[in-house]
C-alpha atoms as a PDB file:
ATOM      1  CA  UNK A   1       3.498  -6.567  40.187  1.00  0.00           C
ATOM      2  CA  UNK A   2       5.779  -5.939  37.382  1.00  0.00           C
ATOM      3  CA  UNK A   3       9.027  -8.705  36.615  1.00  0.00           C
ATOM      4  CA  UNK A   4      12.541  -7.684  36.482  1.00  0.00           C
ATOM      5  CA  UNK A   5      14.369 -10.706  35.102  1.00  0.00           C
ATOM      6  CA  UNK A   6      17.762 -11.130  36.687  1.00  0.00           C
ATOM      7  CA  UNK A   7      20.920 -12.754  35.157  1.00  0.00           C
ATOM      8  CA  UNK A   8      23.661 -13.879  36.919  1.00  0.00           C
ATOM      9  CA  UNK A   9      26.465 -14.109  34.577  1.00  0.00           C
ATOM     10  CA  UNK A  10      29.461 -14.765  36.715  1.00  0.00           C
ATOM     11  CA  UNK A  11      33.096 -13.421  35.055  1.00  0.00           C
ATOM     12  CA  UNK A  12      32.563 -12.059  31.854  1.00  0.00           C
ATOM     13  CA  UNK A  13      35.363  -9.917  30.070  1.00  0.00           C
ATOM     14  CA  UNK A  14      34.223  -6.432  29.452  1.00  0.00           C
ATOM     15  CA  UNK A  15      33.907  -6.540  25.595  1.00  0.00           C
ATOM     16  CA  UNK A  16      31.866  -9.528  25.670  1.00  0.00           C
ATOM     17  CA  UNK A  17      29.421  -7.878  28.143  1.00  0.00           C
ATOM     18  CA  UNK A  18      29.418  -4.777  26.059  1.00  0.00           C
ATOM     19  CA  UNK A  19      27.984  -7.002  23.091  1.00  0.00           C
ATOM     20  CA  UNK A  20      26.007  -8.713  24.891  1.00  0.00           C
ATOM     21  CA  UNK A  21      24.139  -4.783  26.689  1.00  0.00           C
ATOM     22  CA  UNK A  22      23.707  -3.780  23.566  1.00  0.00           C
ATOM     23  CA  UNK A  23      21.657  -6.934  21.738  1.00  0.00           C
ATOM     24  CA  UNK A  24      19.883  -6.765  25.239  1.00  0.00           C
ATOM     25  CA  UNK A  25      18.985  -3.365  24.744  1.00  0.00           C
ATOM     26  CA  UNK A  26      17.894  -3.328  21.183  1.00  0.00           C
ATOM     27  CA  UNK A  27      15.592  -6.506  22.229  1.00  0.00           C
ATOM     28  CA  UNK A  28      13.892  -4.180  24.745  1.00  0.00           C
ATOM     29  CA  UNK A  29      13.554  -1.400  22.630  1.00  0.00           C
ATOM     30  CA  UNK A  30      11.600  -3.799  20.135  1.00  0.00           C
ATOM     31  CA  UNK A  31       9.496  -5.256  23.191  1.00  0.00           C
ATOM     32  CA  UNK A  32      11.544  -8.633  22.499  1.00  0.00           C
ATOM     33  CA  UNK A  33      12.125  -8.468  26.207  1.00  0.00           C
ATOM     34  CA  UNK A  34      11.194  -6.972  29.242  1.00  0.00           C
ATOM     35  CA  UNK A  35      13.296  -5.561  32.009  1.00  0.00           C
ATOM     36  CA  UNK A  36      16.156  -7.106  33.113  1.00  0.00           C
ATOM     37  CA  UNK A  37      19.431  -7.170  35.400  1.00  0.00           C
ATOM     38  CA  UNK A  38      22.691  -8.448  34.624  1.00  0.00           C
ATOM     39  CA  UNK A  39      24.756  -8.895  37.360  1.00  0.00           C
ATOM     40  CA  UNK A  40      28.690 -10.083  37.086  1.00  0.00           C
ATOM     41  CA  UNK A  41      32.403  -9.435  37.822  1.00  0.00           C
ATOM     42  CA  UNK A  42      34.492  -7.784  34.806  1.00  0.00           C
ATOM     43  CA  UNK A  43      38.303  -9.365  34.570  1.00  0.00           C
ATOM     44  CA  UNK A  44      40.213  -6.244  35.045  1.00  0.00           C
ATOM     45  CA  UNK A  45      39.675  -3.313  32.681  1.00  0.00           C
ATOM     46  CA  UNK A  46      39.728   0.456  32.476  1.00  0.00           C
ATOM     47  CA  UNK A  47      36.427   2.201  31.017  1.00  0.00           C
ATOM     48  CA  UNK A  48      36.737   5.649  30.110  1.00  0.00           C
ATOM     49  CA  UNK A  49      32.861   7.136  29.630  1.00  0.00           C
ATOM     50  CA  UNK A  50      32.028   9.998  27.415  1.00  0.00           C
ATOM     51  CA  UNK A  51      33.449  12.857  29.803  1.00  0.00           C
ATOM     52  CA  UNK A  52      36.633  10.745  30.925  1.00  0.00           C
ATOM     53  CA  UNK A  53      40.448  12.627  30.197  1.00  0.00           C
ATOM     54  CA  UNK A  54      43.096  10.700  29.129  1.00  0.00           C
ATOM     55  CA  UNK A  55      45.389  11.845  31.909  1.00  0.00           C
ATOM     56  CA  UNK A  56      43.267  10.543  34.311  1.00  0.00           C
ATOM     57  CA  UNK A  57      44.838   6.830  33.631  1.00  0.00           C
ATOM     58  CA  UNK A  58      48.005   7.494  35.306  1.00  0.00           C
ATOM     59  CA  UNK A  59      49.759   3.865  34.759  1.00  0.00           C
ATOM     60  CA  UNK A  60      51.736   3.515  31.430  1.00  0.00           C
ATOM     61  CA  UNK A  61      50.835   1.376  29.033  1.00  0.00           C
ATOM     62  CA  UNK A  62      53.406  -0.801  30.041  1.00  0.00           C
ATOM     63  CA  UNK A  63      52.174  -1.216  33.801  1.00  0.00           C
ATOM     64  CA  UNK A  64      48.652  -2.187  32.445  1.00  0.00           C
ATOM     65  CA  UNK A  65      50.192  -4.732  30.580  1.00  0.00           C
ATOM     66  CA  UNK A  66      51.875  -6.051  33.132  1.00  0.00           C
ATOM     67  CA  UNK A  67      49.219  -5.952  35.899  1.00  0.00           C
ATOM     68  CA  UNK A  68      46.538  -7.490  32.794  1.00  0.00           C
ATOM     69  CA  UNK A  69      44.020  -4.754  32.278  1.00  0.00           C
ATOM     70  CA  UNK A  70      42.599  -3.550  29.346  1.00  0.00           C
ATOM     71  CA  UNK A  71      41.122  -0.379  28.298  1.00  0.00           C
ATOM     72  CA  UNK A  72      37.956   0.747  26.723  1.00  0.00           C
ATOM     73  CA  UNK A  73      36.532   4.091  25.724  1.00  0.00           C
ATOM     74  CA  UNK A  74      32.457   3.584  26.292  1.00  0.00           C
ATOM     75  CA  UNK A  75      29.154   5.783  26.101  1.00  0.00           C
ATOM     76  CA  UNK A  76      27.889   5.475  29.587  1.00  0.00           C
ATOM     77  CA  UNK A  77      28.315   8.727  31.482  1.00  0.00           C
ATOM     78  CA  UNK A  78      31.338   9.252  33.657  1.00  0.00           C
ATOM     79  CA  UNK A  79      35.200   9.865  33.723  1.00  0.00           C
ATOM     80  CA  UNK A  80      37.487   7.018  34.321  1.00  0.00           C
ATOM     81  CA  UNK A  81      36.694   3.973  36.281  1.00  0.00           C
ATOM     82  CA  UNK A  82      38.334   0.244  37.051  1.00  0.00           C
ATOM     83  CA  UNK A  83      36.339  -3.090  36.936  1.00  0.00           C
ATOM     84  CA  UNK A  84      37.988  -6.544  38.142  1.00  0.00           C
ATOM     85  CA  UNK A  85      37.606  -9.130  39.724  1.00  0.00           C
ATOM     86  CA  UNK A  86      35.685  -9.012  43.883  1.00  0.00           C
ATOM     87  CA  UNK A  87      33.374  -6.041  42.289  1.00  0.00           C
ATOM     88  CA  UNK A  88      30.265  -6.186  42.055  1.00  0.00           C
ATOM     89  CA  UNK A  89      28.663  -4.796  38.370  1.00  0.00           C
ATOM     90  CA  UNK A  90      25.036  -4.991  37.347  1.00  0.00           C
ATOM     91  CA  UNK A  91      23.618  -3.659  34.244  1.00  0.00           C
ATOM     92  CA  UNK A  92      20.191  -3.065  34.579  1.00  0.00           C
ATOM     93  CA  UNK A  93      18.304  -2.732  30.783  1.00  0.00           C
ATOM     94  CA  UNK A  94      15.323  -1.114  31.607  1.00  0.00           C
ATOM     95  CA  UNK A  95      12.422   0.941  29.444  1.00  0.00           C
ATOM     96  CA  UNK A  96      12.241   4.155  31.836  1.00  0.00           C
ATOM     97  CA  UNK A  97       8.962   4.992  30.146  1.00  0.00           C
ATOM     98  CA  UNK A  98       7.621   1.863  31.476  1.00  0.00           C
ATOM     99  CA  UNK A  99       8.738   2.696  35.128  1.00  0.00           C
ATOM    100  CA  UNK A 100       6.697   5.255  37.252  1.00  0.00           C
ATOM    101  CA  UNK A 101       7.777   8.507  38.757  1.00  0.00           C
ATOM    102  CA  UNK A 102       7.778   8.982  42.346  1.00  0.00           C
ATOM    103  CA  UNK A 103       7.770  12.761  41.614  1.00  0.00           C
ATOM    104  CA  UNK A 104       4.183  14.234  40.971  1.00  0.00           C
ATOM    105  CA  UNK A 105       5.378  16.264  38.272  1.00  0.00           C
ATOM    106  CA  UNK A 106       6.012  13.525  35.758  1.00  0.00           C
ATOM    107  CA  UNK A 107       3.739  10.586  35.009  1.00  0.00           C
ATOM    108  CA  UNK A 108       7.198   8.251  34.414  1.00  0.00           C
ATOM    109  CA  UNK A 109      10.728   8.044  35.750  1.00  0.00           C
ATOM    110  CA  UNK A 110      13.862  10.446  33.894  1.00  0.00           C
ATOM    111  CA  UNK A 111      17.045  10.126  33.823  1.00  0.00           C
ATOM    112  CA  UNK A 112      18.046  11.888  36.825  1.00  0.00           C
ATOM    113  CA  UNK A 113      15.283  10.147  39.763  1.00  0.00           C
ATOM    114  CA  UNK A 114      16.760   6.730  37.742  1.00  0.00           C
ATOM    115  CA  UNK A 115      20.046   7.687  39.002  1.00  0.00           C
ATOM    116  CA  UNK A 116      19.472   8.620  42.238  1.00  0.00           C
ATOM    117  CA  UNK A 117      17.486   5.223  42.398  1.00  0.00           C
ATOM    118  CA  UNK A 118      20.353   3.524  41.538  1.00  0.00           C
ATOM    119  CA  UNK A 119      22.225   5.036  44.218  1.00  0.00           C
ATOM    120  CA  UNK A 120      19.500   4.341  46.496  1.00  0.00           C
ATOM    121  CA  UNK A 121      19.928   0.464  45.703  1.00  0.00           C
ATOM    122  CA  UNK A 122      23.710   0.675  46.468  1.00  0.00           C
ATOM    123  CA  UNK A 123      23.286   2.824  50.192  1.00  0.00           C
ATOM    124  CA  UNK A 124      20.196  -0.180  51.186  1.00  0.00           C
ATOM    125  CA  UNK A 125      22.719  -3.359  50.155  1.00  0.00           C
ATOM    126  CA  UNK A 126      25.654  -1.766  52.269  1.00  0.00           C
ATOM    127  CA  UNK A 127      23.188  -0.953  55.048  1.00  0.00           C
ATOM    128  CA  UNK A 128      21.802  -4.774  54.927  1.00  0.00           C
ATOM    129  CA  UNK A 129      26.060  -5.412  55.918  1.00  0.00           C
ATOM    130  CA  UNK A 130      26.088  -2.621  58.065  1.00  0.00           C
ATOM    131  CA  UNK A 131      28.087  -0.208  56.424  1.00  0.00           C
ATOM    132  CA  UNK A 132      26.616   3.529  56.404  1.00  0.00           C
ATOM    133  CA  UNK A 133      27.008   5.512  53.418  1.00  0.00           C
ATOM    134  CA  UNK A 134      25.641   8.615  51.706  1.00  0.00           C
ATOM    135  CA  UNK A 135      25.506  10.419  48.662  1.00  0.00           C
ATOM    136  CA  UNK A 136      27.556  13.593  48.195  1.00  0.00           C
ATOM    137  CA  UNK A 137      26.382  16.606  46.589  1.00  0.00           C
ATOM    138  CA  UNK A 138      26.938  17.497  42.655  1.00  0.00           C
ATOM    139  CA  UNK A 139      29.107  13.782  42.310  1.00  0.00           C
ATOM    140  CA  UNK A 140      27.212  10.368  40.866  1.00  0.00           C
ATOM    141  CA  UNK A 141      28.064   7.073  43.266  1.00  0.00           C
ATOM    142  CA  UNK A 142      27.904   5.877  46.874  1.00  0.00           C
ATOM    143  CA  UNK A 143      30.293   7.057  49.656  1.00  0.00           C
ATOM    144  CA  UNK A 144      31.123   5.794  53.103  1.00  0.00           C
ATOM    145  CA  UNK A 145      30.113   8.286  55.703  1.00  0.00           C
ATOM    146  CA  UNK A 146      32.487   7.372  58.596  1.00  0.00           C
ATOM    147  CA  UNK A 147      35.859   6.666  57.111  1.00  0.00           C
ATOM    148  CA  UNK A 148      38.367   7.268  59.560  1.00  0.00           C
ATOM    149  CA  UNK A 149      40.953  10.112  58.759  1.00  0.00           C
ATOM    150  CA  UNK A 150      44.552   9.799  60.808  1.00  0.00           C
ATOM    151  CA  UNK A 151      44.930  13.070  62.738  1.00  0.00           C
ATOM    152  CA  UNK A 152      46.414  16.109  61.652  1.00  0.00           C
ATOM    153  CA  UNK A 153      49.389  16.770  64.300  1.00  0.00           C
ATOM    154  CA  UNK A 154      49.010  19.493  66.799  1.00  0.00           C
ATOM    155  CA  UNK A 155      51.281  22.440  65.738  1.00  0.00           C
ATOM    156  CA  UNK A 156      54.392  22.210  68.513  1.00  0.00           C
ATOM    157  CA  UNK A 157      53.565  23.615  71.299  1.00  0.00           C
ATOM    158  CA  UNK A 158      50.222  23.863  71.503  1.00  0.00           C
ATOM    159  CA  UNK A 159      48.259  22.177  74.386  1.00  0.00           C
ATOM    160  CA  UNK A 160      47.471  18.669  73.507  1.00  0.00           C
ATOM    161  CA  UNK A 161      50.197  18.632  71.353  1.00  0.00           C
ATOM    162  CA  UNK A 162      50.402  14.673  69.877  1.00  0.00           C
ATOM    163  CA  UNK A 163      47.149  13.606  71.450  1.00  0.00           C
ATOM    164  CA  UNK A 164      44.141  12.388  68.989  1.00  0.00           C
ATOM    165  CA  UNK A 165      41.232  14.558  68.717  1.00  0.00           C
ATOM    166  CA  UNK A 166      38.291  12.791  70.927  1.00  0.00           C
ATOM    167  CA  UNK A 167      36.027  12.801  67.868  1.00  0.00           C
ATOM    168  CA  UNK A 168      38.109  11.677  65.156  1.00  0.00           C
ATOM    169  CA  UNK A 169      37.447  13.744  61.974  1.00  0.00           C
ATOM    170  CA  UNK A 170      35.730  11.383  59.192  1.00  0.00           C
ATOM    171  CA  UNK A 171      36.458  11.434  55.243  1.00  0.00           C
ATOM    172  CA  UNK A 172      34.444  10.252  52.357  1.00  0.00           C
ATOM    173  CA  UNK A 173      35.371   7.241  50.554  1.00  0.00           C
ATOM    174  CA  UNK A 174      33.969   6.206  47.620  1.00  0.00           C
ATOM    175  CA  UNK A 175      32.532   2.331  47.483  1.00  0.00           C
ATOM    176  CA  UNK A 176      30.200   2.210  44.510  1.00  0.00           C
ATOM    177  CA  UNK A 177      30.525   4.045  41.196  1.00  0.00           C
ATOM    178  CA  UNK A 178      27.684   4.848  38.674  1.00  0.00           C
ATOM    179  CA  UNK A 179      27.822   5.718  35.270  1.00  0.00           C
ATOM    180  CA  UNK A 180      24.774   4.558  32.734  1.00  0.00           C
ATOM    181  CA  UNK A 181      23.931   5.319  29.201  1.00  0.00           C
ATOM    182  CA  UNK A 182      19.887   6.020  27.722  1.00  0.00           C
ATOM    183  CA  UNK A 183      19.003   5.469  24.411  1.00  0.00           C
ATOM    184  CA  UNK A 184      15.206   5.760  23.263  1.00  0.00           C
ATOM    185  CA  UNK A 185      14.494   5.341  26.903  1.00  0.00           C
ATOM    186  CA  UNK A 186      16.147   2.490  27.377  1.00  0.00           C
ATOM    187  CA  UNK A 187      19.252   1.886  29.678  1.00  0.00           C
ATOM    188  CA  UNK A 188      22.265   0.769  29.822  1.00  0.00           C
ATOM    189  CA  UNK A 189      25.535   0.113  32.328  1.00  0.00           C
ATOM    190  CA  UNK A 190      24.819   0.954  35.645  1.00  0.00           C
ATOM    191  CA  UNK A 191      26.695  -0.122  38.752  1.00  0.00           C
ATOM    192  CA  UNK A 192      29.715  -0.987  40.478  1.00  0.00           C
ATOM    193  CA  UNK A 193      30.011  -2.121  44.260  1.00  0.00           C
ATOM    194  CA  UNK A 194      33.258  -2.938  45.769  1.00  0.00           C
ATOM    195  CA  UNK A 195      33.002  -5.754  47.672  1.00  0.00           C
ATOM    196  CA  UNK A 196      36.782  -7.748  47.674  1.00  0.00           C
ATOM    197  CA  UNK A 197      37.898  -5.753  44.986  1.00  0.00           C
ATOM    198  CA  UNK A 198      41.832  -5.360  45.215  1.00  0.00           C
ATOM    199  CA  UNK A 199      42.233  -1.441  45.771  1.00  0.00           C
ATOM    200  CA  UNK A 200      45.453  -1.141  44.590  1.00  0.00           C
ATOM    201  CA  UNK A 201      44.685  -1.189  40.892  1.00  0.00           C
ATOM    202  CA  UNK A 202      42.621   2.400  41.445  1.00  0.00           C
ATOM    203  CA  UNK A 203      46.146   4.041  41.825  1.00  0.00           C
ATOM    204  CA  UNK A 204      46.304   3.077  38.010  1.00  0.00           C
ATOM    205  CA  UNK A 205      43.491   6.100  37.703  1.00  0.00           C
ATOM    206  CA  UNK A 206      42.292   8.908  38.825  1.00  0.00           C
ATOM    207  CA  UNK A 207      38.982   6.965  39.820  1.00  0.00           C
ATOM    208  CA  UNK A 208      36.129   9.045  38.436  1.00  0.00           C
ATOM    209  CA  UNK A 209      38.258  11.583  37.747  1.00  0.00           C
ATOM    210  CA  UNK A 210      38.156  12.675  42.077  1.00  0.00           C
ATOM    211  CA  UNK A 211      41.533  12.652  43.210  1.00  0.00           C
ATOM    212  CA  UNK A 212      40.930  13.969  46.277  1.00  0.00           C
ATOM    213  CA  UNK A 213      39.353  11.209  47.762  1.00  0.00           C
ATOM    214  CA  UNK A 214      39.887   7.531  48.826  1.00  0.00           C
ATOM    215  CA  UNK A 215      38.375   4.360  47.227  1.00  0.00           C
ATOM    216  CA  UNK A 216      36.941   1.843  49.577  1.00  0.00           C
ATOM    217  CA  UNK A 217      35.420  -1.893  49.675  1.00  0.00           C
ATOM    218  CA  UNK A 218      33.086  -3.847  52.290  1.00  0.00           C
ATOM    219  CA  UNK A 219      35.543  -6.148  52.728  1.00  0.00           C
ATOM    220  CA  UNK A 220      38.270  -2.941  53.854  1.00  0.00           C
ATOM    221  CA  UNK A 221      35.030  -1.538  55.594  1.00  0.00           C
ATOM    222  CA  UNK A 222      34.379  -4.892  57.448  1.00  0.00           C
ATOM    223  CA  UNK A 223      37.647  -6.406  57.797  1.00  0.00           C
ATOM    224  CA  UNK A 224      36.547  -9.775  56.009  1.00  0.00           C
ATOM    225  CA  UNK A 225      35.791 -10.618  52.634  1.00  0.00           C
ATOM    226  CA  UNK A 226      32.442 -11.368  51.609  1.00  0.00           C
ATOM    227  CA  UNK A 227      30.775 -13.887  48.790  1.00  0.00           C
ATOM    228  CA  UNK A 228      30.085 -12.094  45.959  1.00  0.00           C
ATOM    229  CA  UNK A 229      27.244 -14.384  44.912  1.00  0.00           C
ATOM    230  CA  UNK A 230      25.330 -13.554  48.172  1.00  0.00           C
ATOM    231  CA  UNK A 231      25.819  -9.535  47.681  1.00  0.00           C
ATOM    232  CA  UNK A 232      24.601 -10.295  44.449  1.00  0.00           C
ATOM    233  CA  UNK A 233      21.067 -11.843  46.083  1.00  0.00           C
ATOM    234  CA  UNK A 234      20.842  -8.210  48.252  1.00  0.00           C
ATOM    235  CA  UNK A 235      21.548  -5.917  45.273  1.00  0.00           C
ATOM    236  CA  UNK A 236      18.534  -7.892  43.646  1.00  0.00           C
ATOM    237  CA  UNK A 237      16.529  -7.730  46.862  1.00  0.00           C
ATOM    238  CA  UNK A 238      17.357  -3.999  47.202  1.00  0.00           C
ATOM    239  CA  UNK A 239      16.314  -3.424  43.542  1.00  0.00           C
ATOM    240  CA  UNK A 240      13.470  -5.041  43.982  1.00  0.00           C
ATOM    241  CA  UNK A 241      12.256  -2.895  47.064  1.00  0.00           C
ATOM    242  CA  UNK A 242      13.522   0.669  45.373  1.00  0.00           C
ATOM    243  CA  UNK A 243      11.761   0.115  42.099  1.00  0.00           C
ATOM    244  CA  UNK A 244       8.897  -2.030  43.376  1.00  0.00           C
ATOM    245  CA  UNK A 245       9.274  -5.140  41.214  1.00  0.00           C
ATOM    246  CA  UNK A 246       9.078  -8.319  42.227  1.00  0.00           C
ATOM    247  CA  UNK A 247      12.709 -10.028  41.119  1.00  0.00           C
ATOM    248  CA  UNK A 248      12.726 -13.225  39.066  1.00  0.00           C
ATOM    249  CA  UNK A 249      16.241 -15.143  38.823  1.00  0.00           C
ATOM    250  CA  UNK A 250      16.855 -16.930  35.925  1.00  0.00           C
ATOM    251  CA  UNK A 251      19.304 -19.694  34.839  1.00  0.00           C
ATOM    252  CA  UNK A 252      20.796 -18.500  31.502  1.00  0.00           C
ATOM    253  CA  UNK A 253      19.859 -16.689  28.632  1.00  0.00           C
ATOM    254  CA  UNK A 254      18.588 -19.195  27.161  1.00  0.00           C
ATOM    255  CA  UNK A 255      15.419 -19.132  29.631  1.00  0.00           C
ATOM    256  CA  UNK A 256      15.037 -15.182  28.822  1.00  0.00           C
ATOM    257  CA  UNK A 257      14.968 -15.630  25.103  1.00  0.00           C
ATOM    258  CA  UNK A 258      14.591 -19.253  24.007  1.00  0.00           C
ATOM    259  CA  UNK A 259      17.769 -18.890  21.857  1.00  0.00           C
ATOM    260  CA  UNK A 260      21.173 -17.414  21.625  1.00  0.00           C
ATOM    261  CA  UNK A 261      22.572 -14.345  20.523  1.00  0.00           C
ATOM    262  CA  UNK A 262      25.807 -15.357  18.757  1.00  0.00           C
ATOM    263  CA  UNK A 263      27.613 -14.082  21.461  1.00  0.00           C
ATOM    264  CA  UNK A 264      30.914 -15.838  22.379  1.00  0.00           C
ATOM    265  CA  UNK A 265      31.038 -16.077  26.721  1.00  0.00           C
ATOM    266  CA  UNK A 266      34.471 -16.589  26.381  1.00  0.00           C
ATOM    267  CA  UNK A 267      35.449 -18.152  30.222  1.00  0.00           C
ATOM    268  CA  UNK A 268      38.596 -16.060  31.313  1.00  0.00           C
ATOM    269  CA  UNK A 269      41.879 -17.107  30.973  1.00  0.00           C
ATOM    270  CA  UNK A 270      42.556 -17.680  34.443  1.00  0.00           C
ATOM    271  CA  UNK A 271      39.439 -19.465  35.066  1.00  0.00           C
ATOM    272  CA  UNK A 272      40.776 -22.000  32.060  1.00  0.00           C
ATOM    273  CA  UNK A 273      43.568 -22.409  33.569  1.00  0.00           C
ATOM    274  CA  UNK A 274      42.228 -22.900  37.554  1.00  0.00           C
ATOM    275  CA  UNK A 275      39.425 -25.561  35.393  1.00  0.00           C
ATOM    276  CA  UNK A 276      41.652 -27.070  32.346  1.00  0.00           C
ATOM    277  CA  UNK A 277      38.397 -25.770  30.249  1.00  0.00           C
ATOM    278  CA  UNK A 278      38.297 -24.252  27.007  1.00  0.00           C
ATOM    279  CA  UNK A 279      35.246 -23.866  26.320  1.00  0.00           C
ATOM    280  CA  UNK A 280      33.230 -21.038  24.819  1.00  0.00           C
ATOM    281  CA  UNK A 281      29.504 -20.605  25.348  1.00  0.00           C
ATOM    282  CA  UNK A 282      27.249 -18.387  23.507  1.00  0.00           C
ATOM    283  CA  UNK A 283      25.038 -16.092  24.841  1.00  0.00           C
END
């Protein structure tokens, strides 16, 4: 069975990791590497893919300031997004000629079954916790399927007026956004699953460019916060089951490539401060 290597890179800022995607992914296009997963938390940031609009980052530039989130414009697909800290984002940099269709009329996976893979990934790691969720038709991502909805009111006097419904009506919430980037086959971004993210900086965005619909976590869903680290291990197991690869965890970089790639891992600021470290290790 074929390897996906797996990196767990802990709190990386989001122009480091964009740095460090793309030496990954011209390494695979050159065969210096083989398939691999980055997995990590993103201080907090606001990514704008190639289809995003402008208006859908609502917060001034002042607010953002204040609340410590940067922006970036990327080329991964998508409108607007947030990353931070209690999310869950893995960057799988994989050759999709190398990976088998499940469909009989190609001999090796496109872009659109790797997407739907993806998503397929995010639905099994909430169902290992329990939480049910769906895709939704024509829109990219995972969404709860039993969100409750408060009641709409009963018009005055109408009978049952101020009673709830006995089957409470259900809303989709999103939990997981997607948004990836191919070049010469090769992929790039991927993922991100709410797990303790703090909700409140979505109403910074329009996330995804959806306003119509609420952003969730498994820690809302659940009512308890969960460790990242050990999401992290059932994201890996999942991909490891949807693309039938056996998943090998690795230490650092350093064990993928033998050397580094003059990449500052600058620890975030807050981290310094919680450690009294200021260091900087290259990747």
């Amino acid at each position: 069975m074929d390897v996906i290597s797996v990196l767990q890179l802990g709190t990386v800022d989001y122009r480091t990791a964009l740095r460090l995607q793309q030496k990954l992914v011209g390494l695979r296009k050159e065969g210096g590497v083989g398939d691999l997963l980055l997995l990590l938390e993103h201080t907090p940031v606001i990514t704008l893919g190639r289809n995003a609009k402008a208006q859908n980052v609502v917060a001034s530039p002042e607010l953002l300031a204040r609340r410590g989130v940067e922006v970036f414009e990327c080329d991964r697909g998508g409108d607007v997004t947030f990353h931070g800290p209690g999310q869950l984002v893995a960057y799988p940099i994989f050759d999709l000629r190398g990976l088998p269709s499940k469909s009989e009329s190609r001999r090796t996976m496109g872009v659109i079954e790797f997407v739907r893979d993806l998503e397929e990934v995010l639905i099994g790691t909430c169902r290992d916790y329990g939480i049910n969720t769906k895709r939704i038709s024509g829109l990219t991502g995972v969404w709860t399927s039993d969100y409750p909805v408060a009641p709409t009111p009963a018009p005055p006097g109408t009978p049952g007026e101020g009673a709830a419904p006995s089957t409470p009506p259900t809303e989709e919430a999103k939990i997981a956004a997607l948004g990836i980037h191919v070049s010469r086959g090769v992929t790039s971004h991927g993922i991100a699953l709410n797990v303790n993210t703090d909700l409140s900086f979505f109403n910074l965005i329009v996330p995804c460019g959806i306003g119509s619909k609420p952003v969730t976590s498994m820690a809302k869903e659940l009512g308890r916060e969960l460790p990242v680290l050990e999401v992290a291990h059932a994201l890996s197991r999942n991909f490891g089951s949807v693309f039938e690869r056996q998943m090998l965890w690795l230490e650092n970089l350093d064990a993928l490539l033998g050397k580094d790639l003059g990449i500052p891992m600058k620890i975030p600021e807050n981290l310094r401060k919680i450690h009294g470290d200021d260091e900087v290790t290259w990747a």
